[in-house]
PDB file of N, CA and C in Angstrom:
ATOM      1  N   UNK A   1      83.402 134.859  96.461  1.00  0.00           N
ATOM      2  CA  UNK A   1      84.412 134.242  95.608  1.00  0.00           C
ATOM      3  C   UNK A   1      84.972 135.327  94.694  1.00  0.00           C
ATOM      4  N   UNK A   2      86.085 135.458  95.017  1.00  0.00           N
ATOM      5  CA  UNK A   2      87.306 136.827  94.139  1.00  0.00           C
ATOM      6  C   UNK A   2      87.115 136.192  92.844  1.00  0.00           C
ATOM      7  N   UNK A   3      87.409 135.053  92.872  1.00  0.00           N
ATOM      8  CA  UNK A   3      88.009 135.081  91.336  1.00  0.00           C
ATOM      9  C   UNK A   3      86.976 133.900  90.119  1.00  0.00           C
ATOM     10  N   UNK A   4      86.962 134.780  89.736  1.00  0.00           N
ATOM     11  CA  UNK A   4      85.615 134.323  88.629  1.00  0.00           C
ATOM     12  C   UNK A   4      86.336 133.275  87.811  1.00  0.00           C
ATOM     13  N   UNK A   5      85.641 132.614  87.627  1.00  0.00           N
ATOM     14  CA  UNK A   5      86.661 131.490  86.436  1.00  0.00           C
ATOM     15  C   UNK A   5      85.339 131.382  85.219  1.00  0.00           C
ATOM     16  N   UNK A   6      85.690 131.668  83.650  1.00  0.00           N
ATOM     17  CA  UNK A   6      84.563 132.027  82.975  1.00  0.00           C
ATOM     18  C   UNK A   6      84.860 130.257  82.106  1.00  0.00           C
ATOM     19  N   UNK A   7      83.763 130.617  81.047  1.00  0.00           N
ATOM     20  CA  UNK A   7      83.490 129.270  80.376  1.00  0.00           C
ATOM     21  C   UNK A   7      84.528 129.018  79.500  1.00  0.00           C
ATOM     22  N   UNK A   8      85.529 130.289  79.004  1.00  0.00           N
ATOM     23  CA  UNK A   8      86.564 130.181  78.067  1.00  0.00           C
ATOM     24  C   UNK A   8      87.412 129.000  78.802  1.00  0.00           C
ATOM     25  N   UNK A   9      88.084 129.340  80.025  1.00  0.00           N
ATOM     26  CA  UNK A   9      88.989 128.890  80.708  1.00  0.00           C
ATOM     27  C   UNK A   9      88.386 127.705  80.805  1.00  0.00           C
ATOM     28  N   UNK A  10      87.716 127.311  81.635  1.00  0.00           N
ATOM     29  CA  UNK A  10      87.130 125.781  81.826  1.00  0.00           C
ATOM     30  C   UNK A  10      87.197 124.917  79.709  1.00  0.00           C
ATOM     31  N   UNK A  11      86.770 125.638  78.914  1.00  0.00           N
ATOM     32  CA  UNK A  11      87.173 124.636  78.043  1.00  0.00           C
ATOM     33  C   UNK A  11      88.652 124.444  77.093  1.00  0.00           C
ATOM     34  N   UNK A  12      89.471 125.947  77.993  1.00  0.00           N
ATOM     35  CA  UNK A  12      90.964 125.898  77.649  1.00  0.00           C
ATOM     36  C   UNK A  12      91.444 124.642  78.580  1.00  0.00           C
ATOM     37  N   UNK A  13      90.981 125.167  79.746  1.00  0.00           N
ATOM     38  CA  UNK A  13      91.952 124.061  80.645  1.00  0.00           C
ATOM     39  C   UNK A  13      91.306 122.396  79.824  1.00  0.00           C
ATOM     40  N   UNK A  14      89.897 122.200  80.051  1.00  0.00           N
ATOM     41  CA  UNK A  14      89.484 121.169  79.266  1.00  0.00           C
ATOM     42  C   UNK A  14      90.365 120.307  78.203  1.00  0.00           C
ATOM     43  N   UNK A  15      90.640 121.289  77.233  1.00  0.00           N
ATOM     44  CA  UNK A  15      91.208 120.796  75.879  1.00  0.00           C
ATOM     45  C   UNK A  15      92.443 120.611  76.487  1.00  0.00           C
ATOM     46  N   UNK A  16      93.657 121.001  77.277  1.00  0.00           N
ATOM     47  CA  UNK A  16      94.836 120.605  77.608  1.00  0.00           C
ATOM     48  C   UNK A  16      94.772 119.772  77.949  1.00  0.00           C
ATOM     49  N   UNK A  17      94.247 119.190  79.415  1.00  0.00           N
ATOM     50  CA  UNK A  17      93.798 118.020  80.231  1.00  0.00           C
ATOM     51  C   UNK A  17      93.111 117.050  79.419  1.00  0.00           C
ATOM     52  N   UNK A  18      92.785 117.162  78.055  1.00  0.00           N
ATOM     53  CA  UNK A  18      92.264 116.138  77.493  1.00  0.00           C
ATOM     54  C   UNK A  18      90.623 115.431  77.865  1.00  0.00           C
ATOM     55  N   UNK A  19      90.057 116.329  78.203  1.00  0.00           N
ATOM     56  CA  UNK A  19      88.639 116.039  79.232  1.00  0.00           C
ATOM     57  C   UNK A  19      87.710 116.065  78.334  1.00  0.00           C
ATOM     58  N   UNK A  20      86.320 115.805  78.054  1.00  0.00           N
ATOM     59  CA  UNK A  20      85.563 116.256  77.451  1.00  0.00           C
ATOM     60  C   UNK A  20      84.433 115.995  78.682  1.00  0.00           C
ATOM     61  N   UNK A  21      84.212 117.219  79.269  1.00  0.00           N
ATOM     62  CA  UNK A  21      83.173 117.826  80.184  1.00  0.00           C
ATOM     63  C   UNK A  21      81.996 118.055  79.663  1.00  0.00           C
ATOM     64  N   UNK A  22      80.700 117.498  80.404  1.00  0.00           N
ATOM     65  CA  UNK A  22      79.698 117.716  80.435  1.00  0.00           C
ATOM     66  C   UNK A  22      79.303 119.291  81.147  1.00  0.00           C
ATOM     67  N   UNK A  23      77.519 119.748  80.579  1.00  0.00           N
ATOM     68  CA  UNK A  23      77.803 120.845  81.219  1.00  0.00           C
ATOM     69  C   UNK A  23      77.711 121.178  83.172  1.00  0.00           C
ATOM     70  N   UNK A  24      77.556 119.638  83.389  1.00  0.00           N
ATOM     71  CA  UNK A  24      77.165 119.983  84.976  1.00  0.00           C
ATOM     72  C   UNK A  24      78.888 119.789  85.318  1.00  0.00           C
ATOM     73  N   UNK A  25      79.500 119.198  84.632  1.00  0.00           N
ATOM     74  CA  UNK A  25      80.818 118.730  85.058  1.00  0.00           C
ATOM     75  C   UNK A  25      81.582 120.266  84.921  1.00  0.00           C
ATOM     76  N   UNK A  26      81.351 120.877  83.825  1.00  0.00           N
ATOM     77  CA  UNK A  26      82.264 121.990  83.488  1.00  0.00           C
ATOM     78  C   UNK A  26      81.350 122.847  84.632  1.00  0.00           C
ATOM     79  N   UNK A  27      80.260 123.669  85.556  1.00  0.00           N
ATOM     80  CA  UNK A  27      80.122 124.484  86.517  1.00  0.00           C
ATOM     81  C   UNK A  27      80.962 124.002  87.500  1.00  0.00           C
ATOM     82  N   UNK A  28      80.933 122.628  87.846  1.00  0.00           N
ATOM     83  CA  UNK A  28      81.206 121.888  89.234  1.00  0.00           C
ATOM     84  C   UNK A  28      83.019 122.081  89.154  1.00  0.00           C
ATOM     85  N   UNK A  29      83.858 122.087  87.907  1.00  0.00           N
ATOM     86  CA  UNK A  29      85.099 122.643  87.775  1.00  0.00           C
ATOM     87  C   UNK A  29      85.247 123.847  87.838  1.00  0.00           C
ATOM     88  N   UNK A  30      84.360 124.851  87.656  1.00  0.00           N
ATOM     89  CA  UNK A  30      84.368 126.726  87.410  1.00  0.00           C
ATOM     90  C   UNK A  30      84.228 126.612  89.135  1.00  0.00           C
ATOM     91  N   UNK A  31      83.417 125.882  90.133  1.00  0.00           N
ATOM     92  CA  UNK A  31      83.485 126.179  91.314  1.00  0.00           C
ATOM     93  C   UNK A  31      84.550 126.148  91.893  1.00  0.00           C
ATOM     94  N   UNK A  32      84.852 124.714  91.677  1.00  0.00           N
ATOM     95  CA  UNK A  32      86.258 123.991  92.328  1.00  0.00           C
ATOM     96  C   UNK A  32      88.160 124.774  92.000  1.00  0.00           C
ATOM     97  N   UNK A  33      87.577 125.247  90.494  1.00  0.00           N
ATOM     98  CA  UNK A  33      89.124 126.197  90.411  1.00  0.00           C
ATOM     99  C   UNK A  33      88.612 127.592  91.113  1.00  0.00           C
ATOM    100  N   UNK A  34      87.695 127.821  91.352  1.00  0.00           N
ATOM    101  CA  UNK A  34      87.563 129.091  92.309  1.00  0.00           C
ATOM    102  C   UNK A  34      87.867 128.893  93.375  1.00  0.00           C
ATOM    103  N   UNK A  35      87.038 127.817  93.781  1.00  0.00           N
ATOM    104  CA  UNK A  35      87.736 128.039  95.745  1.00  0.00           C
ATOM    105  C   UNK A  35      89.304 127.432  95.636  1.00  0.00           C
ATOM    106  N   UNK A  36      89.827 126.767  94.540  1.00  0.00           N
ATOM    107  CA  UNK A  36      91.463 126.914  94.652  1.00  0.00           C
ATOM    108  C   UNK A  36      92.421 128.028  94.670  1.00  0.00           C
ATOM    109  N   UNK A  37      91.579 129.192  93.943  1.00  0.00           N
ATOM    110  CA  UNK A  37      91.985 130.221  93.195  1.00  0.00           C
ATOM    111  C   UNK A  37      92.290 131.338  94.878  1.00  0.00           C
ATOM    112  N   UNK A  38      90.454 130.862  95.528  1.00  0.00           N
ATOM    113  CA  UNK A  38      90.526 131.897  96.900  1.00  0.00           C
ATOM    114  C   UNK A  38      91.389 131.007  97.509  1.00  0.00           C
ATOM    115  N   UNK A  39      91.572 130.062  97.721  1.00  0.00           N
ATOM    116  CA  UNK A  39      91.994 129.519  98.933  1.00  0.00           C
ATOM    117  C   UNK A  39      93.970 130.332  98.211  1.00  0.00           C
ATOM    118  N   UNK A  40      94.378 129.812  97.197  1.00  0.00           N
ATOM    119  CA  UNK A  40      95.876 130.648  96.955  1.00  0.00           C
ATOM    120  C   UNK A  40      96.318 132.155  97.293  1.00  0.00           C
ATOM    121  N   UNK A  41      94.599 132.404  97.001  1.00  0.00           N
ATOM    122  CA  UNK A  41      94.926 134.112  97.525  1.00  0.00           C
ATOM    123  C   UNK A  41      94.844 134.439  99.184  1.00  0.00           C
ATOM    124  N   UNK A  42      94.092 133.663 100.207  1.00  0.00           N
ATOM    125  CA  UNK A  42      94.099 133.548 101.237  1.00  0.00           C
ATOM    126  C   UNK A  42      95.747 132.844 102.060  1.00  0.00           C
ATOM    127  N   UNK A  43      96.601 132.037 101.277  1.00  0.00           N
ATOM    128  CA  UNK A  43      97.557 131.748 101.448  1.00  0.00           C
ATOM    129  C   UNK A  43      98.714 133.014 100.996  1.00  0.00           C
ATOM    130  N   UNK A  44      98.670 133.804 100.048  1.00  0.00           N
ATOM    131  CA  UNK A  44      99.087 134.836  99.403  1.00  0.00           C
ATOM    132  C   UNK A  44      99.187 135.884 101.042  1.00  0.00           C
ATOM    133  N   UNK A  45      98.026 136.038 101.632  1.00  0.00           N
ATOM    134  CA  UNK A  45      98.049 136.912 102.621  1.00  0.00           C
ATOM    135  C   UNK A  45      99.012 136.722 103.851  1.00  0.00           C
ATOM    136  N   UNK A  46      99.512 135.478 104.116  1.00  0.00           N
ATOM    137  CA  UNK A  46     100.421 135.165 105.271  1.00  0.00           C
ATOM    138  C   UNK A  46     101.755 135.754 104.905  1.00  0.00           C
ATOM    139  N   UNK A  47     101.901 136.199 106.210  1.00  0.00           N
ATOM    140  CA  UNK A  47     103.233 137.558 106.152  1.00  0.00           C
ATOM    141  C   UNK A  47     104.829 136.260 106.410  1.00  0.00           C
ATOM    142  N   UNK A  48     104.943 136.194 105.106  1.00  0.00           N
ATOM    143  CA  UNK A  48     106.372 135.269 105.046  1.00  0.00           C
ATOM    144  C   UNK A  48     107.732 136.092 105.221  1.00  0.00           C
ATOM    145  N   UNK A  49     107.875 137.246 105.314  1.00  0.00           N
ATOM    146  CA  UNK A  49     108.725 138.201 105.456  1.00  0.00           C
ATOM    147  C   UNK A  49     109.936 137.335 107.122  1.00  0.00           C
ATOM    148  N   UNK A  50     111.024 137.247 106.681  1.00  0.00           N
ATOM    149  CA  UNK A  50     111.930 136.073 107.538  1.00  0.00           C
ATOM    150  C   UNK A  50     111.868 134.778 107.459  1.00  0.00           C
ATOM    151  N   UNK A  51     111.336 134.651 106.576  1.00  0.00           N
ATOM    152  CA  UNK A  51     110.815 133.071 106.674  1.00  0.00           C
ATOM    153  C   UNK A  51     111.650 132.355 105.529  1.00  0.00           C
ATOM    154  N   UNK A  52     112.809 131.529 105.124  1.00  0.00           N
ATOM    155  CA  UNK A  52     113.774 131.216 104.538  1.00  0.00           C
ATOM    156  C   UNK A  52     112.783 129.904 103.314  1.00  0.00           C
ATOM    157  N   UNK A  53     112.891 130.099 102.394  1.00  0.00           N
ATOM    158  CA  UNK A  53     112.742 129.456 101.093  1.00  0.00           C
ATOM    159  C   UNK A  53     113.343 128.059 101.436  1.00  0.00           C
ATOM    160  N   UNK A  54     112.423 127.062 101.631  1.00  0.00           N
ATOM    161  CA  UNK A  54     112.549 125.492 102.158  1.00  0.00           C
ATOM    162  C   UNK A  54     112.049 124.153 100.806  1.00  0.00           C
ATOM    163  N   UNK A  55     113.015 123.513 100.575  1.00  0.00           N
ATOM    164  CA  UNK A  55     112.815 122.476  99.511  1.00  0.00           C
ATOM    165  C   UNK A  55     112.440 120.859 100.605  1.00  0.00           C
ATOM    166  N   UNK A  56     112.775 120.895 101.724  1.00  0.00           N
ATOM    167  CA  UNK A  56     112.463 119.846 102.539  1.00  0.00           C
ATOM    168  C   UNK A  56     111.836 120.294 103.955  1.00  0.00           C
ATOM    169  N   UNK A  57     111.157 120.047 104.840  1.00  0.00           N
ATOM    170  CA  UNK A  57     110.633 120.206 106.062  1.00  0.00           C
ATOM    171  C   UNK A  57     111.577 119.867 107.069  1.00  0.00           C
ATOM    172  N   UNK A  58     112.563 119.161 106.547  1.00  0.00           N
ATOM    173  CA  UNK A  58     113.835 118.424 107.790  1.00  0.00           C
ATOM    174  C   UNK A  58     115.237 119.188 107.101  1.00  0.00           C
ATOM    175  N   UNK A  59     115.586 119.521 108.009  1.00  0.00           N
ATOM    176  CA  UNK A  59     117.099 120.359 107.935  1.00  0.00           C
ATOM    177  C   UNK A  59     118.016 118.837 107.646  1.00  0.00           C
ATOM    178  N   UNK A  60     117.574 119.034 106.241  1.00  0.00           N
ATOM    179  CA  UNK A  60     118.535 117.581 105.662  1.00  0.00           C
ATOM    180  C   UNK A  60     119.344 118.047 104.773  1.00  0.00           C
ATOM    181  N   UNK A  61     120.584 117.872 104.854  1.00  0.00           N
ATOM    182  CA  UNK A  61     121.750 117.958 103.771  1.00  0.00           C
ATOM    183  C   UNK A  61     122.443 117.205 103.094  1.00  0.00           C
ATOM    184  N   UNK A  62     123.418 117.003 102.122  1.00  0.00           N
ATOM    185  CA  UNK A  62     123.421 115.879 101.470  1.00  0.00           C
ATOM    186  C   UNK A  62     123.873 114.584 102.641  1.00  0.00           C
ATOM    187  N   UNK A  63     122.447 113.552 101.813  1.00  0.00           N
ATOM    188  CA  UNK A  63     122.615 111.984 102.793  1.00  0.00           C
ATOM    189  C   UNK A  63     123.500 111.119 102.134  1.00  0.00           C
ATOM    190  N   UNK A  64     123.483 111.563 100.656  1.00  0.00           N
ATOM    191  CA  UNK A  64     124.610 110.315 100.002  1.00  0.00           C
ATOM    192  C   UNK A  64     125.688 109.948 100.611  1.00  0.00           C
ATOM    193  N   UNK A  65     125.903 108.709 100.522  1.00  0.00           N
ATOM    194  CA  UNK A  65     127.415 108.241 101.038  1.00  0.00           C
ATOM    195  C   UNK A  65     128.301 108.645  99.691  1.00  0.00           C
ATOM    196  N   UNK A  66     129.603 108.266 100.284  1.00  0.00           N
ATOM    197  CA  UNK A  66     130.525 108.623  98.908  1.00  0.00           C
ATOM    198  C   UNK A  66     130.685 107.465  98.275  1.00  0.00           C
ATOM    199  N   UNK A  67     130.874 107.711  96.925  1.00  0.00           N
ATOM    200  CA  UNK A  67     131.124 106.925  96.066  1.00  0.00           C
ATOM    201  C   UNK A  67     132.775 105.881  96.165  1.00  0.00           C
ATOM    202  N   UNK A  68     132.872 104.866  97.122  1.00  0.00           N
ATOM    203  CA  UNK A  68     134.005 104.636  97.443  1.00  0.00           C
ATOM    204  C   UNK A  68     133.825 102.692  97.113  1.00  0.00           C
ATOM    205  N   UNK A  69     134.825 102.421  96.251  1.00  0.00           N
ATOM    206  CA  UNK A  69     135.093 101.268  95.168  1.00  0.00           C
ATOM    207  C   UNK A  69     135.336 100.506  96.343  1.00  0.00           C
ATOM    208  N   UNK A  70     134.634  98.989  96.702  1.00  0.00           N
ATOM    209  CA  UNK A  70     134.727  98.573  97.737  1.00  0.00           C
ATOM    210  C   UNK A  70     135.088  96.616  97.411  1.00  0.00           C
ATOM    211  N   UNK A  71     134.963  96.468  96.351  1.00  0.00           N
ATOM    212  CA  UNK A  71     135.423  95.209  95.923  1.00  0.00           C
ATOM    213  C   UNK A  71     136.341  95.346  94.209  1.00  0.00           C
ATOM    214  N   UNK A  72     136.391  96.630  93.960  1.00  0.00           N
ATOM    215  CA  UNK A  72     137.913  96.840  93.076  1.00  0.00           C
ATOM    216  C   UNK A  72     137.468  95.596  92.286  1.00  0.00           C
ATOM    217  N   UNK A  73     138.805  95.525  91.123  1.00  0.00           N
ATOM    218  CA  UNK A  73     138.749  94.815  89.886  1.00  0.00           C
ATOM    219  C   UNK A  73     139.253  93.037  90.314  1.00  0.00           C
ATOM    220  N   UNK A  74     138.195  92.727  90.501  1.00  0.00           N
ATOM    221  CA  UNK A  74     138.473  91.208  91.157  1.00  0.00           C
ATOM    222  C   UNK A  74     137.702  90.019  90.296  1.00  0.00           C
ATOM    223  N   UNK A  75     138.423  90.323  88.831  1.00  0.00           N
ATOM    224  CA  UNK A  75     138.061  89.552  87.780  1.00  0.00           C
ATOM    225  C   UNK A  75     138.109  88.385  87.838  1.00  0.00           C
ATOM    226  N   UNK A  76     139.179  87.671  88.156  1.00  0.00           N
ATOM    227  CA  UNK A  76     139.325  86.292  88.131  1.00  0.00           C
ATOM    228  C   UNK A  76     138.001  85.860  88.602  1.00  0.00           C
ATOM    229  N   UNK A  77     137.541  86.019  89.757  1.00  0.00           N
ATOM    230  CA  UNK A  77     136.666  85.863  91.254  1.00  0.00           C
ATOM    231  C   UNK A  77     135.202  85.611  90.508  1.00  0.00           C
ATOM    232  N   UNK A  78     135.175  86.722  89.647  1.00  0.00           N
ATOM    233  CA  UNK A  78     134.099  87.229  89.244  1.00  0.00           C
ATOM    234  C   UNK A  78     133.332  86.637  87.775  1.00  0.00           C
ATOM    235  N   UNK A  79     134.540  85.559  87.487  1.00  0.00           N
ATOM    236  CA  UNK A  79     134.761  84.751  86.104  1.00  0.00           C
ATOM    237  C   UNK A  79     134.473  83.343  86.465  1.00  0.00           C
ATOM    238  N   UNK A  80     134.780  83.268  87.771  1.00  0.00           N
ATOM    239  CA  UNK A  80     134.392  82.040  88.723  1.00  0.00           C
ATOM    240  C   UNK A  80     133.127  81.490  88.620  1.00  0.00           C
ATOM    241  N   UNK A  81     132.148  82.410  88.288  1.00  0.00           N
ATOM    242  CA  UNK A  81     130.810  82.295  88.458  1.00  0.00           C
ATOM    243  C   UNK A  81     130.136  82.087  86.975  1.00  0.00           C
ATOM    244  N   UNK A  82     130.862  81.712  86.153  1.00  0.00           N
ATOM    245  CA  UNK A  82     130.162  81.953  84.477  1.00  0.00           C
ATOM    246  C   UNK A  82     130.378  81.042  84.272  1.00  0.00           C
ATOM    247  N   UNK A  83     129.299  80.333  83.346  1.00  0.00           N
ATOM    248  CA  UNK A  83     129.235  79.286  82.672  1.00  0.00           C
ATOM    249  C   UNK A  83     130.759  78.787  82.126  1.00  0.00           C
ATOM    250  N   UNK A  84     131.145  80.026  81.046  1.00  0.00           N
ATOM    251  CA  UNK A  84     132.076  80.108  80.043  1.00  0.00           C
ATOM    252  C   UNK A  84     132.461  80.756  80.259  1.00  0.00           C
ATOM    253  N   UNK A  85     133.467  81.271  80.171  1.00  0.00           N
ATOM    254  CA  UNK A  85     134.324  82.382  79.821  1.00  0.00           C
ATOM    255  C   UNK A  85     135.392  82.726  78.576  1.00  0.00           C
ATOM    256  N   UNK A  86     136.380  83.658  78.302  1.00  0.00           N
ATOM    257  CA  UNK A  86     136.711  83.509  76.968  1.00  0.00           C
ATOM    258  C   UNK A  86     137.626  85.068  77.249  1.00  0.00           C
ATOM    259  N   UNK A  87     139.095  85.030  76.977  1.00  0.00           N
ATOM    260  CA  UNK A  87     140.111  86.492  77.008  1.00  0.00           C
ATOM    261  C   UNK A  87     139.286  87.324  78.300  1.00  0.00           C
ATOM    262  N   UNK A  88     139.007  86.747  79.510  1.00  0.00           N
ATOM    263  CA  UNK A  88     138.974  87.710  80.976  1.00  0.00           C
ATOM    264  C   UNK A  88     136.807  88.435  80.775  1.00  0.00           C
ATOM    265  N   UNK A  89     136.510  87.424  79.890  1.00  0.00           N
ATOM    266  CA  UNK A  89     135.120  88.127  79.846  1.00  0.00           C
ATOM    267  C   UNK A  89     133.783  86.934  79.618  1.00  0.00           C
ATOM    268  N   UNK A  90     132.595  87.580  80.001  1.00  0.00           N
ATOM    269  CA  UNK A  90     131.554  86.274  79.775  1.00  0.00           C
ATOM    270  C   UNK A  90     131.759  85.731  78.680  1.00  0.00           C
ATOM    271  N   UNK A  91     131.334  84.509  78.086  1.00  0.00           N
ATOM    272  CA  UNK A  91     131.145  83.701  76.597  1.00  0.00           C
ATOM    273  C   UNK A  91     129.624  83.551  77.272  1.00  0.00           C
ATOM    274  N   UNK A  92     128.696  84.254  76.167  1.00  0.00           N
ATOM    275  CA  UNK A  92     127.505  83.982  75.784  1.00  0.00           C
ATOM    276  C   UNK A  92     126.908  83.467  74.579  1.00  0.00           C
ATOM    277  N   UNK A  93     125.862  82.916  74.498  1.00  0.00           N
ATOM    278  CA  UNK A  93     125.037  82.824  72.854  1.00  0.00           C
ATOM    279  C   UNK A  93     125.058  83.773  72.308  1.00  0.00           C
ATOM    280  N   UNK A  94     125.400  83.552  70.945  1.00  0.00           N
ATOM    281  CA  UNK A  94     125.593  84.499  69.945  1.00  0.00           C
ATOM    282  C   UNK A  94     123.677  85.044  69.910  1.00  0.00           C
ATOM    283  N   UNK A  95     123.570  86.219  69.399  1.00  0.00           N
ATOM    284  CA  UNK A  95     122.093  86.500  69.986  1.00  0.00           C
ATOM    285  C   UNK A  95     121.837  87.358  68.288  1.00  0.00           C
ATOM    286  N   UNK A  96     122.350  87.427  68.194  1.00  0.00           N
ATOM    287  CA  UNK A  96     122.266  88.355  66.478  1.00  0.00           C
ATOM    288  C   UNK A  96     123.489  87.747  65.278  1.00  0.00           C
ATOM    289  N   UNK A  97     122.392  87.557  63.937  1.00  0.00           N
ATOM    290  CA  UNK A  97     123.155  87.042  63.196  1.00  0.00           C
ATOM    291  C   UNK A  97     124.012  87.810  61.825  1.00  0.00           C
TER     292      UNK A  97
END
Protein backbone atom coordinates (compact mmCIF):
# COMPACT_ATOMS: atom_id res chain seq x y z
CA UNK A 1 0.00 0.00 0.00
CA UNK A 2 1.71 3.44 -1.58
CA UNK A 3 -0.13 5.64 0.20
CA UNK A 4 -0.17 5.92 3.88
CA UNK A 5 -3.15 7.71 5.23
CA UNK A 6 -2.01 8.97 8.95
CA UNK A 7 -4.34 9.68 12.05
CA UNK A 8 -4.28 13.55 11.26
CA UNK A 9 -6.22 12.97 8.04
CA UNK A 10 -8.71 10.38 9.24
CA UNK A 11 -9.77 12.98 12.02
CA UNK A 12 -9.60 15.98 9.36
CA UNK A 13 -11.67 14.10 7.01
CA UNK A 14 -13.76 12.98 10.29
CA UNK A 15 -14.55 16.53 11.46
CA UNK A 16 -15.75 17.61 7.77
CA UNK A 17 -17.99 14.54 7.26
CA UNK A 18 -19.34 15.21 10.60
CA UNK A 19 -18.46 11.54 11.98
CA UNK A 20 -17.38 10.86 15.31
CA UNK A 21 -15.25 7.57 14.80
CA UNK A 22 -14.40 5.09 17.10
CA UNK A 23 -10.88 3.83 17.24
CA UNK A 24 -11.58 0.50 15.32
CA UNK A 25 -13.79 2.61 12.96
CA UNK A 26 -11.03 5.29 12.32
CA UNK A 27 -8.09 2.11 11.24
CA UNK A 28 -10.91 0.37 9.18
CA UNK A 29 -11.24 4.13 7.28
CA UNK A 30 -7.11 4.64 7.18
CA UNK A 31 -7.44 1.10 5.26
CA UNK A 32 -10.32 1.79 3.09
CA UNK A 33 -8.97 5.47 1.91
CA UNK A 34 -5.78 3.57 1.11
CA UNK A 35 -6.88 0.97 -1.13
CA UNK A 36 -8.97 4.02 -2.77
CA UNK A 37 -5.92 6.02 -2.84
CA UNK A 38 -3.95 2.65 -4.68
CA UNK A 39 -6.67 1.69 -6.60
CA UNK A 40 -6.63 5.89 -8.22
CA UNK A 41 -3.04 5.47 -8.66
CA UNK A 42 -3.40 2.10 -10.49
CA UNK A 43 -6.09 3.90 -12.68
CA UNK A 44 -3.52 6.95 -13.02
CA UNK A 45 -1.27 4.28 -14.91
CA UNK A 46 -3.64 3.58 -18.01
CA UNK A 47 -2.12 5.21 -21.09
CA UNK A 48 -5.17 7.67 -22.06
CA UNK A 49 -3.01 9.43 -24.61
CA UNK A 50 -5.96 9.63 -27.83
CA UNK A 51 -8.53 9.00 -25.83
CA UNK A 52 -11.10 12.17 -26.07
CA UNK A 53 -12.47 13.71 -22.63
CA UNK A 54 -16.24 12.10 -22.39
CA UNK A 55 -19.18 13.67 -20.14
CA UNK A 56 -21.65 10.75 -21.40
CA UNK A 57 -20.84 7.03 -22.58
CA UNK A 58 -23.46 7.55 -25.63
CA UNK A 59 -22.50 9.93 -28.43
CA UNK A 60 -25.53 12.04 -27.31
CA UNK A 61 -26.03 15.61 -28.37
CA UNK A 62 -28.46 18.02 -27.54
CA UNK A 63 -32.00 15.82 -27.06
CA UNK A 64 -34.12 18.88 -26.21
CA UNK A 65 -36.90 19.59 -28.45
CA UNK A 66 -37.36 23.26 -29.27
CA UNK A 67 -39.12 25.44 -27.40
CA UNK A 68 -42.13 25.91 -29.88
CA UNK A 69 -45.64 27.69 -28.39
CA UNK A 70 -48.16 25.09 -29.31
CA UNK A 71 -51.57 26.27 -27.86
CA UNK A 72 -50.65 30.29 -28.02
CA UNK A 73 -52.79 32.81 -26.01
CA UNK A 74 -56.19 31.06 -25.93
CA UNK A 75 -57.63 32.97 -22.99
CA UNK A 76 -61.12 32.96 -23.44
CA UNK A 77 -60.83 28.85 -23.60
CA UNK A 78 -58.79 28.88 -20.72
CA UNK A 79 -61.31 31.18 -18.53
CA UNK A 80 -63.85 28.53 -19.48
CA UNK A 81 -62.62 26.42 -16.83
CA UNK A 82 -62.72 28.85 -13.60
CA UNK A 83 -65.00 29.09 -11.16
CA UNK A 84 -64.96 33.03 -11.54
CA UNK A 85 -63.39 35.07 -13.45
CA UNK A 86 -62.93 38.93 -13.42
CA UNK A 87 -61.00 41.67 -16.47
CA UNK A 88 -59.57 38.23 -18.62
CA UNK A 89 -58.09 36.60 -15.23
CA UNK A 90 -58.89 33.98 -12.29
CA UNK A 91 -61.21 35.59 -9.30
CA UNK A 92 -59.93 33.85 -6.25
CA UNK A 93 -60.33 34.17 -2.28
CA UNK A 94 -58.83 36.97 -1.05
CA UNK A 95 -55.95 35.00 0.96
CA UNK A 96 -54.17 38.01 2.84
CA UNK A 97 -55.63 40.77 4.72
Amino acid sequence: MANIIDDETIEYVGILAKLDLNTEEKEAAKKDMGRMLDYIDKLNELDTEGVEPMSHVFPIHNVFRQDVVENGDDRENILKNAPESKDGAFKVPKTVE
